[in-house]
PDB file of N, CA and C in Angstrom:
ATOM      1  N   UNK A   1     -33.166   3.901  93.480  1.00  0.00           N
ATOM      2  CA  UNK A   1     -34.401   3.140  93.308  1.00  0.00           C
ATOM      3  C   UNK A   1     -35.444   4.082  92.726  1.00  0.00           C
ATOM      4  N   UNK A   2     -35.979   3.370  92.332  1.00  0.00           N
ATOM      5  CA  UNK A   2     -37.520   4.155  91.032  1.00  0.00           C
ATOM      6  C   UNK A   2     -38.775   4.485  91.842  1.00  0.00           C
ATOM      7  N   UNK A   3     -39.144   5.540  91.722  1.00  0.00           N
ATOM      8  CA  UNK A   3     -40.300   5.469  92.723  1.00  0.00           C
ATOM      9  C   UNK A   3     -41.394   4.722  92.902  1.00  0.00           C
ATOM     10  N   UNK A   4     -41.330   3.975  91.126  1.00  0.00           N
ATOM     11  CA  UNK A   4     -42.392   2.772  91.277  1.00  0.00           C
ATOM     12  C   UNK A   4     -42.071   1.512  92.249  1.00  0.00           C
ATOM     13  N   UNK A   5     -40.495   1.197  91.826  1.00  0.00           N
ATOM     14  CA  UNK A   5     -40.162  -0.279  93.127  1.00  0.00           C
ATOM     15  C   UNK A   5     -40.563   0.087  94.927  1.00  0.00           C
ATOM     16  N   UNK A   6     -39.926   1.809  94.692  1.00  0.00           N
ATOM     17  CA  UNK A   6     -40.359   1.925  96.639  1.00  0.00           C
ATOM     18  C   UNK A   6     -41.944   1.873  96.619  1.00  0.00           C
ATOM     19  N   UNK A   7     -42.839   2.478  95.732  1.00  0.00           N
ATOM     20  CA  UNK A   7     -44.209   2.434  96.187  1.00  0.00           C
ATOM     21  C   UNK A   7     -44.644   0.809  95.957  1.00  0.00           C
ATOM     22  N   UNK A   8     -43.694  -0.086  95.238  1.00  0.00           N
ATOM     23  CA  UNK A   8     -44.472  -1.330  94.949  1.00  0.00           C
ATOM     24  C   UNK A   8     -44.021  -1.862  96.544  1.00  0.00           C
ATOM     25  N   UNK A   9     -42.398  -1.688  97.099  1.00  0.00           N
ATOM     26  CA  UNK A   9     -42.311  -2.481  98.255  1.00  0.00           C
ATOM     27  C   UNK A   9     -43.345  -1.995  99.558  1.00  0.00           C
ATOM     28  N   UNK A  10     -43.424  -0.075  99.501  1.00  0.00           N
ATOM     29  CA  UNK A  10     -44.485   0.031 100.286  1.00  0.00           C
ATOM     30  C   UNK A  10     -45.545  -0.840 100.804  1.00  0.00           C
ATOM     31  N   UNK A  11     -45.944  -1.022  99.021  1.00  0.00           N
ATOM     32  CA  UNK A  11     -47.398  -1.677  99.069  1.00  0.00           C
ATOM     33  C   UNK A  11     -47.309  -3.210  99.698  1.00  0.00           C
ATOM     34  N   UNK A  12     -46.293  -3.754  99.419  1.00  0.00           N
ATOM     35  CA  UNK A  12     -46.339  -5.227 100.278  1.00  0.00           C
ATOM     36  C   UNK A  12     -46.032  -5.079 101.525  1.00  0.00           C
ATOM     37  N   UNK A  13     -45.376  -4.032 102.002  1.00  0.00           N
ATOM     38  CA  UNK A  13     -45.219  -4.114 103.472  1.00  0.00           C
ATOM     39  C   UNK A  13     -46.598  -3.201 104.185  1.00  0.00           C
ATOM     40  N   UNK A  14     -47.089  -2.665 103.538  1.00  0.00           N
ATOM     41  CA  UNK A  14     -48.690  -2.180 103.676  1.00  0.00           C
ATOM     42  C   UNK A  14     -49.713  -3.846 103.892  1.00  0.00           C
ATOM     43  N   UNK A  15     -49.529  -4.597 103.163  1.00  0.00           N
ATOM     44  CA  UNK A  15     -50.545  -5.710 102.687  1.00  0.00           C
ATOM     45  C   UNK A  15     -50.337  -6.607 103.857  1.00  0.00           C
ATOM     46  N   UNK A  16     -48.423  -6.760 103.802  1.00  0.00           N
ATOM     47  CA  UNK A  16     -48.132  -7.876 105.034  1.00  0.00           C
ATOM     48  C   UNK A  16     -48.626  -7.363 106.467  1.00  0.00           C
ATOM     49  N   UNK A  17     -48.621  -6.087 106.890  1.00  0.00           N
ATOM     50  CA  UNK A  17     -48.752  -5.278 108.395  1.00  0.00           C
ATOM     51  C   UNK A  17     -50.077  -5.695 108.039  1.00  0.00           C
ATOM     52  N   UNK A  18     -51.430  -5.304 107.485  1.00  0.00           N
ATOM     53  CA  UNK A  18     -52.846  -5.383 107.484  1.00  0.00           C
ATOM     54  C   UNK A  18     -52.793  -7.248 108.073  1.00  0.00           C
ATOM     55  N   UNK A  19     -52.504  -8.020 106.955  1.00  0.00           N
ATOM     56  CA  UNK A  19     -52.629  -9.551 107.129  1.00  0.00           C
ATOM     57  C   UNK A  19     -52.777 -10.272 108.360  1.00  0.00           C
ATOM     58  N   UNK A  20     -51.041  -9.395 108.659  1.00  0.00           N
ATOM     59  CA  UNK A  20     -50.324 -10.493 109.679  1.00  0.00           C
ATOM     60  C   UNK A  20     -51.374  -9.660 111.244  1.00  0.00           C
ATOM     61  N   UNK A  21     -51.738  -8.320 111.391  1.00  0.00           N
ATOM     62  CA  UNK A  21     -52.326  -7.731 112.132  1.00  0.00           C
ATOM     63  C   UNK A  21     -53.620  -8.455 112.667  1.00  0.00           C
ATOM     64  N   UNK A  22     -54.795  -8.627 111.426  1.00  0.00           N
ATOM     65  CA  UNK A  22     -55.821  -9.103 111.168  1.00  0.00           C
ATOM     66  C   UNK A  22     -55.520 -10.770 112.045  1.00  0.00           C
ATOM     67  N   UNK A  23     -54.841 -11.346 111.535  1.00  0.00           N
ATOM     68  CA  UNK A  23     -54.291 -12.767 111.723  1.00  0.00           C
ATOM     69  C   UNK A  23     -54.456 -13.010 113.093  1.00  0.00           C
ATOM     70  N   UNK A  24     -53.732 -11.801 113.609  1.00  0.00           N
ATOM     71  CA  UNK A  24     -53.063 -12.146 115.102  1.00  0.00           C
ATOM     72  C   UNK A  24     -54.431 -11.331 115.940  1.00  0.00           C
ATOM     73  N   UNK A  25     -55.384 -10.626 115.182  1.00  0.00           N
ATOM     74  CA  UNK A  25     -56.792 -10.137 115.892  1.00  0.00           C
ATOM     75  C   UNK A  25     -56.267  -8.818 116.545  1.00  0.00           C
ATOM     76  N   UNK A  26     -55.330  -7.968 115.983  1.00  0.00           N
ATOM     77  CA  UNK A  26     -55.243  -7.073 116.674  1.00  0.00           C
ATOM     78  C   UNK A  26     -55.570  -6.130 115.746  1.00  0.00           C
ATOM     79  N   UNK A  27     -56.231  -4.718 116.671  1.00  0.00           N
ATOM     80  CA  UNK A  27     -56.722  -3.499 116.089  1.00  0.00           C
ATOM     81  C   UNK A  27     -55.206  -2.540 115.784  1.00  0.00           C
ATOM     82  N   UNK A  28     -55.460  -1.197 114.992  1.00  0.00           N
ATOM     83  CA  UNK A  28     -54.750  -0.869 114.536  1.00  0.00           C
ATOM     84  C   UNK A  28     -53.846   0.171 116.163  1.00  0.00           C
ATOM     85  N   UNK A  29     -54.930   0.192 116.692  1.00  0.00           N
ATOM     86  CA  UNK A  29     -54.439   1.051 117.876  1.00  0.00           C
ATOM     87  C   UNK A  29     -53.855  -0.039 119.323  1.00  0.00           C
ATOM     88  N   UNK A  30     -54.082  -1.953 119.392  1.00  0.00           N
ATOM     89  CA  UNK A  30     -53.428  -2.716 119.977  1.00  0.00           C
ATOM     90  C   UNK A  30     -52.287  -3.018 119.118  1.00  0.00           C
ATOM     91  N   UNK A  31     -51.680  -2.788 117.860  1.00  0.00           N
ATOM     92  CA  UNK A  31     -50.268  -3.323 117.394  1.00  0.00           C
ATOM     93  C   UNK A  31     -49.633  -1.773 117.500  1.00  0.00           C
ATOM     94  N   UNK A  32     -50.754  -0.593 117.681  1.00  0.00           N
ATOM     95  CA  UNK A  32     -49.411   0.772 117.829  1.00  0.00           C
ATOM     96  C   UNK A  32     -48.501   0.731 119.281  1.00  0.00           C
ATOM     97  N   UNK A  33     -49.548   0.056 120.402  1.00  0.00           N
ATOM     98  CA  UNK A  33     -49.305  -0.031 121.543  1.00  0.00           C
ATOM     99  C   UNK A  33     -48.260  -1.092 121.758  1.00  0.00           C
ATOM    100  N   UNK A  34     -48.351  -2.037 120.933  1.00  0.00           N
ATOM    101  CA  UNK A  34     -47.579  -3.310 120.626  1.00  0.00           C
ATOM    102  C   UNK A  34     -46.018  -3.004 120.057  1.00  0.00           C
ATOM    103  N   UNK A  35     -46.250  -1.876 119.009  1.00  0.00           N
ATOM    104  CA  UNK A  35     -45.103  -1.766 118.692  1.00  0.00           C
ATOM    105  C   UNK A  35     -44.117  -0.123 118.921  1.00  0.00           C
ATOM    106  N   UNK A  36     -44.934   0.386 120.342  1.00  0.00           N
ATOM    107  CA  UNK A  36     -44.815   1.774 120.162  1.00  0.00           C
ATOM    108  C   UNK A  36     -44.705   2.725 119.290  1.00  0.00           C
ATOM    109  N   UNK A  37     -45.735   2.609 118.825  1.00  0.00           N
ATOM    110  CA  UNK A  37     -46.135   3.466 117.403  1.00  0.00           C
ATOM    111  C   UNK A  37     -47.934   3.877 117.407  1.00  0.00           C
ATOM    112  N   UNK A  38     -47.916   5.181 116.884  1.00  0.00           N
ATOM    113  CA  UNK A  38     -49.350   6.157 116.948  1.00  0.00           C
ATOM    114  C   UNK A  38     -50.427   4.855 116.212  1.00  0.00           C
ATOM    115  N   UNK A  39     -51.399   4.910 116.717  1.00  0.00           N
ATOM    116  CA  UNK A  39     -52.462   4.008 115.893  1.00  0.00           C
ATOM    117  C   UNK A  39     -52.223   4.995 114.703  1.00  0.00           C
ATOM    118  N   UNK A  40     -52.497   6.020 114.389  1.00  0.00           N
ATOM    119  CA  UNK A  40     -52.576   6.844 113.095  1.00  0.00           C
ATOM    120  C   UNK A  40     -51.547   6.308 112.109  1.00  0.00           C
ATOM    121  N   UNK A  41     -50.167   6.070 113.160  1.00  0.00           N
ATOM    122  CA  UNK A  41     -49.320   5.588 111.977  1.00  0.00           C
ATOM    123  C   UNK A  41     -49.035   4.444 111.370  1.00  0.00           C
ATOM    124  N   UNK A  42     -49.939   3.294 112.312  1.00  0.00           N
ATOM    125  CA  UNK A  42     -50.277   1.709 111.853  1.00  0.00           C
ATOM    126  C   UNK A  42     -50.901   2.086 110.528  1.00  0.00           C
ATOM    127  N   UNK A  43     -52.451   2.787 110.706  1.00  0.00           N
ATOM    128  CA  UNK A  43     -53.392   3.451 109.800  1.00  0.00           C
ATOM    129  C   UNK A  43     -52.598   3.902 108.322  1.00  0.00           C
ATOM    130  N   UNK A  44     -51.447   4.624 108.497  1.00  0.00           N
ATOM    131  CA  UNK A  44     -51.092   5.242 107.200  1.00  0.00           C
ATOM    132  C   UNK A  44     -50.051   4.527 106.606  1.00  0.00           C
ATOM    133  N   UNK A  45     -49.397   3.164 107.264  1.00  0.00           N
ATOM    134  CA  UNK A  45     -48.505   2.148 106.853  1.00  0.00           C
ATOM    135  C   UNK A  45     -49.537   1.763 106.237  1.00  0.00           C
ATOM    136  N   UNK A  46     -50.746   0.954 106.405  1.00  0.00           N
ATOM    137  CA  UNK A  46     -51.558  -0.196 105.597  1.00  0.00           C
ATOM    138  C   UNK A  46     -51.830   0.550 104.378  1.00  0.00           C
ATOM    139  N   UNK A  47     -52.270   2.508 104.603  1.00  0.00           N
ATOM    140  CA  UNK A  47     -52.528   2.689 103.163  1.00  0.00           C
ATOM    141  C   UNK A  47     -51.227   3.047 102.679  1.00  0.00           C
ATOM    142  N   UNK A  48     -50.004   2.588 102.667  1.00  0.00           N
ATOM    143  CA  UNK A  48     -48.527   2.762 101.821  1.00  0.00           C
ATOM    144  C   UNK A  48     -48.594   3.991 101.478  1.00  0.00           C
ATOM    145  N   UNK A  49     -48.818   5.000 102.349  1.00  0.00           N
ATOM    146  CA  UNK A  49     -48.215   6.444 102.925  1.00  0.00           C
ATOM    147  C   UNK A  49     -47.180   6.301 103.201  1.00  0.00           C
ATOM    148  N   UNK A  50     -46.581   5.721 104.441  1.00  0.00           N
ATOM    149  CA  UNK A  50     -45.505   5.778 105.052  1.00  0.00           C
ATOM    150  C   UNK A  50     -44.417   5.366 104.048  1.00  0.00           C
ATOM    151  N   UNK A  51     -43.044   6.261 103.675  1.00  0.00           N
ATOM    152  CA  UNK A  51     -41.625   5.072 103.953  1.00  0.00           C
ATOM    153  C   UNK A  51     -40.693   4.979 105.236  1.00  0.00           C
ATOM    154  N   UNK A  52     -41.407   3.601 105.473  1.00  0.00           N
ATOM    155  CA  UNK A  52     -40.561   3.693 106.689  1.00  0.00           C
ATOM    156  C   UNK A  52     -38.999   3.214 106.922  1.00  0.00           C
ATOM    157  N   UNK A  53     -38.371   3.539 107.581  1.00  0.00           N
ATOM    158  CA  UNK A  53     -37.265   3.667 108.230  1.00  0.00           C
ATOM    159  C   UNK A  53     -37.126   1.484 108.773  1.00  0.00           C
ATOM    160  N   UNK A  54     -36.002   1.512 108.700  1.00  0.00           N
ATOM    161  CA  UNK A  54     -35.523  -0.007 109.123  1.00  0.00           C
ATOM    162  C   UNK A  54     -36.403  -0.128 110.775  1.00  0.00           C
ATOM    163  N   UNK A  55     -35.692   1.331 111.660  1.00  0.00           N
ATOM    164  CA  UNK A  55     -36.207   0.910 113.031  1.00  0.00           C
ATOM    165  C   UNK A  55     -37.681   1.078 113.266  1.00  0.00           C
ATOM    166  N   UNK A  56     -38.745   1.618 112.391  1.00  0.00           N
ATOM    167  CA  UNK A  56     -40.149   1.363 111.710  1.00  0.00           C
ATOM    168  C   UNK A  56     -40.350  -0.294 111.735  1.00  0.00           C
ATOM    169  N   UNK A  57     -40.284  -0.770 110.265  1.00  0.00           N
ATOM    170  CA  UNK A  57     -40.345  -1.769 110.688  1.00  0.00           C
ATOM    171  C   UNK A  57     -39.876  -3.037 111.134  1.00  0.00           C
ATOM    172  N   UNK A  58     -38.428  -2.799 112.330  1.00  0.00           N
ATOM    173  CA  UNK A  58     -37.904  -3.785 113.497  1.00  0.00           C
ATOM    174  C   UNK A  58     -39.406  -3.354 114.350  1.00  0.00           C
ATOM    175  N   UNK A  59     -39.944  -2.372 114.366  1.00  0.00           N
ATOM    176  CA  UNK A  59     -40.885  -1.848 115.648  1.00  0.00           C
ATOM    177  C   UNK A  59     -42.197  -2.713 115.343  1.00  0.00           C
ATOM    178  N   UNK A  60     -42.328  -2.526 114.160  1.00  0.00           N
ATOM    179  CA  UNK A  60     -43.562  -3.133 113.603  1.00  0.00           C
ATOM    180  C   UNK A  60     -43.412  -4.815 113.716  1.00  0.00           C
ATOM    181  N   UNK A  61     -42.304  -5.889 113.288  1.00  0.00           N
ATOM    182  CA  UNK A  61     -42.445  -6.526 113.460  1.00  0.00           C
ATOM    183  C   UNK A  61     -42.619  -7.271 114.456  1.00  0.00           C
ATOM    184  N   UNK A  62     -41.770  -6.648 115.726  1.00  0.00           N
ATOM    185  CA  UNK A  62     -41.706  -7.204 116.934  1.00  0.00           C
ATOM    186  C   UNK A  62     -43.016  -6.776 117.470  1.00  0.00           C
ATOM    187  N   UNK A  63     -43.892  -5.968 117.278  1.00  0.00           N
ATOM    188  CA  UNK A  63     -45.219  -5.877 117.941  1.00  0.00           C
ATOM    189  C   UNK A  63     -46.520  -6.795 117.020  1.00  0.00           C
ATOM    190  N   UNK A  64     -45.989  -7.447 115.982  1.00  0.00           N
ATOM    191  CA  UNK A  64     -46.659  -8.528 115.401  1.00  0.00           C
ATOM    192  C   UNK A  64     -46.347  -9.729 115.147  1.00  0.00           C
ATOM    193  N   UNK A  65     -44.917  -9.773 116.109  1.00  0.00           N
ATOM    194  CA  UNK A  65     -44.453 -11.000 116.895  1.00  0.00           C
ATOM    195  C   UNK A  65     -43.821 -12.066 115.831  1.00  0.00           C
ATOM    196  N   UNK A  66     -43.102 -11.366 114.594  1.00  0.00           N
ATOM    197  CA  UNK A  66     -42.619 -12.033 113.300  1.00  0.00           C
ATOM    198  C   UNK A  66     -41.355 -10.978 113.454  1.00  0.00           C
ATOM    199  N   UNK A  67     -40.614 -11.768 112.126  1.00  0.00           N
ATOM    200  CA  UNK A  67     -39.381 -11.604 111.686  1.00  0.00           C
ATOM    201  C   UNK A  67     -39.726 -10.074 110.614  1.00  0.00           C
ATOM    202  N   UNK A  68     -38.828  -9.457 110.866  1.00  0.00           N
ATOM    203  CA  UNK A  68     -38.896  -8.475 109.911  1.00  0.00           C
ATOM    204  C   UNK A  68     -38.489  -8.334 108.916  1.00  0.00           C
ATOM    205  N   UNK A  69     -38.203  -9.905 108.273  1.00  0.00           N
ATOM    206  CA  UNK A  69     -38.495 -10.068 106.816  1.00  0.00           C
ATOM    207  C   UNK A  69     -39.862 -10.773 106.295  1.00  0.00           C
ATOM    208  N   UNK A  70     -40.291 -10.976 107.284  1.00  0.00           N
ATOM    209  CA  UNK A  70     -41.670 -11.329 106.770  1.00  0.00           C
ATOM    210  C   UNK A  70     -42.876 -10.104 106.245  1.00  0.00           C
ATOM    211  N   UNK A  71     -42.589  -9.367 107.152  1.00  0.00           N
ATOM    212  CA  UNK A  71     -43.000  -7.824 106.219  1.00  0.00           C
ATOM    213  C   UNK A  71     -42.688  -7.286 105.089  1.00  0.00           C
ATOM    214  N   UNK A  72     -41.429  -7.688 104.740  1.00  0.00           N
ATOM    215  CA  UNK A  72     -40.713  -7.201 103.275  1.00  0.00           C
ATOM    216  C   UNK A  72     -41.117  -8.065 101.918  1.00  0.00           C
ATOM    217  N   UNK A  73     -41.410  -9.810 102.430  1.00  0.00           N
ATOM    218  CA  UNK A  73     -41.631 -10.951 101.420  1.00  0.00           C
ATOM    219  C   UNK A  73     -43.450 -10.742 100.281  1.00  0.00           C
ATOM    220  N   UNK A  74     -43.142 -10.266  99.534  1.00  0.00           N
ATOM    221  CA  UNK A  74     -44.463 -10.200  98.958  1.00  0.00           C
ATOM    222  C   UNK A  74     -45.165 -11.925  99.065  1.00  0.00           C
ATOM    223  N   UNK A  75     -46.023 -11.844  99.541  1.00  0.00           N
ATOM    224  CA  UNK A  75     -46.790 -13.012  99.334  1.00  0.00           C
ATOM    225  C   UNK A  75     -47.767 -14.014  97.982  1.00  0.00           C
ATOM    226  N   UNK A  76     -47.625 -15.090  98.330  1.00  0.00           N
ATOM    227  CA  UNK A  76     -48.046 -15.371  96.900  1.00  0.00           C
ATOM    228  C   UNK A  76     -49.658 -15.007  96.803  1.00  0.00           C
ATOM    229  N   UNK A  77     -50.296 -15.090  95.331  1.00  0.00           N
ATOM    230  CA  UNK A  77     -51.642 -14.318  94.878  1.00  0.00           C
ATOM    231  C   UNK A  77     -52.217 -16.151  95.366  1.00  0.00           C
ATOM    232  N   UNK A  78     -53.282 -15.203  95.450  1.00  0.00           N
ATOM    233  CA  UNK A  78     -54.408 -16.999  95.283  1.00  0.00           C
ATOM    234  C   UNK A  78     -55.103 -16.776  96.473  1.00  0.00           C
TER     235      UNK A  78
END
């Protein structure tokens, strides 16, 4: 894979964690607790720092209470 496709999927699984977070009213340091993970590292997923690992985001999704393909699905613009 090209480093542009991993930084583009980054970036949607950056966009979906912020969304679905926001959505559900939780801070970045109630979904680290949520998903046993550092608030710092909620923080550096949204800015698509992180590549994370599959058991990343299984961790992430289950502490934002979705499927962990819903993190991967770029969403539509509008």
């Amino acid at each position: 894979m090209s480093e542009g496709r991993g930084l583009e999927l980054r970036t949607v699984v950056a966009t979906n964690v912020r969304s679905i977070r926001r959505e559900r009213g939780f801070s970045q340091e109630e979904l680290g607790a949520a998903a046993d993970l550092h608030r710092t590292y909620i923080g550096s997923v949204e800015r698509s720092e992180r590549n994370l690992s599959i058991d990343s985001i299984a961790a992430l999704a289950h502490g934002l209470g979705v499927e962990p393909w819903r993190l991967l699905m770029p969403q539509p613009q509008g």
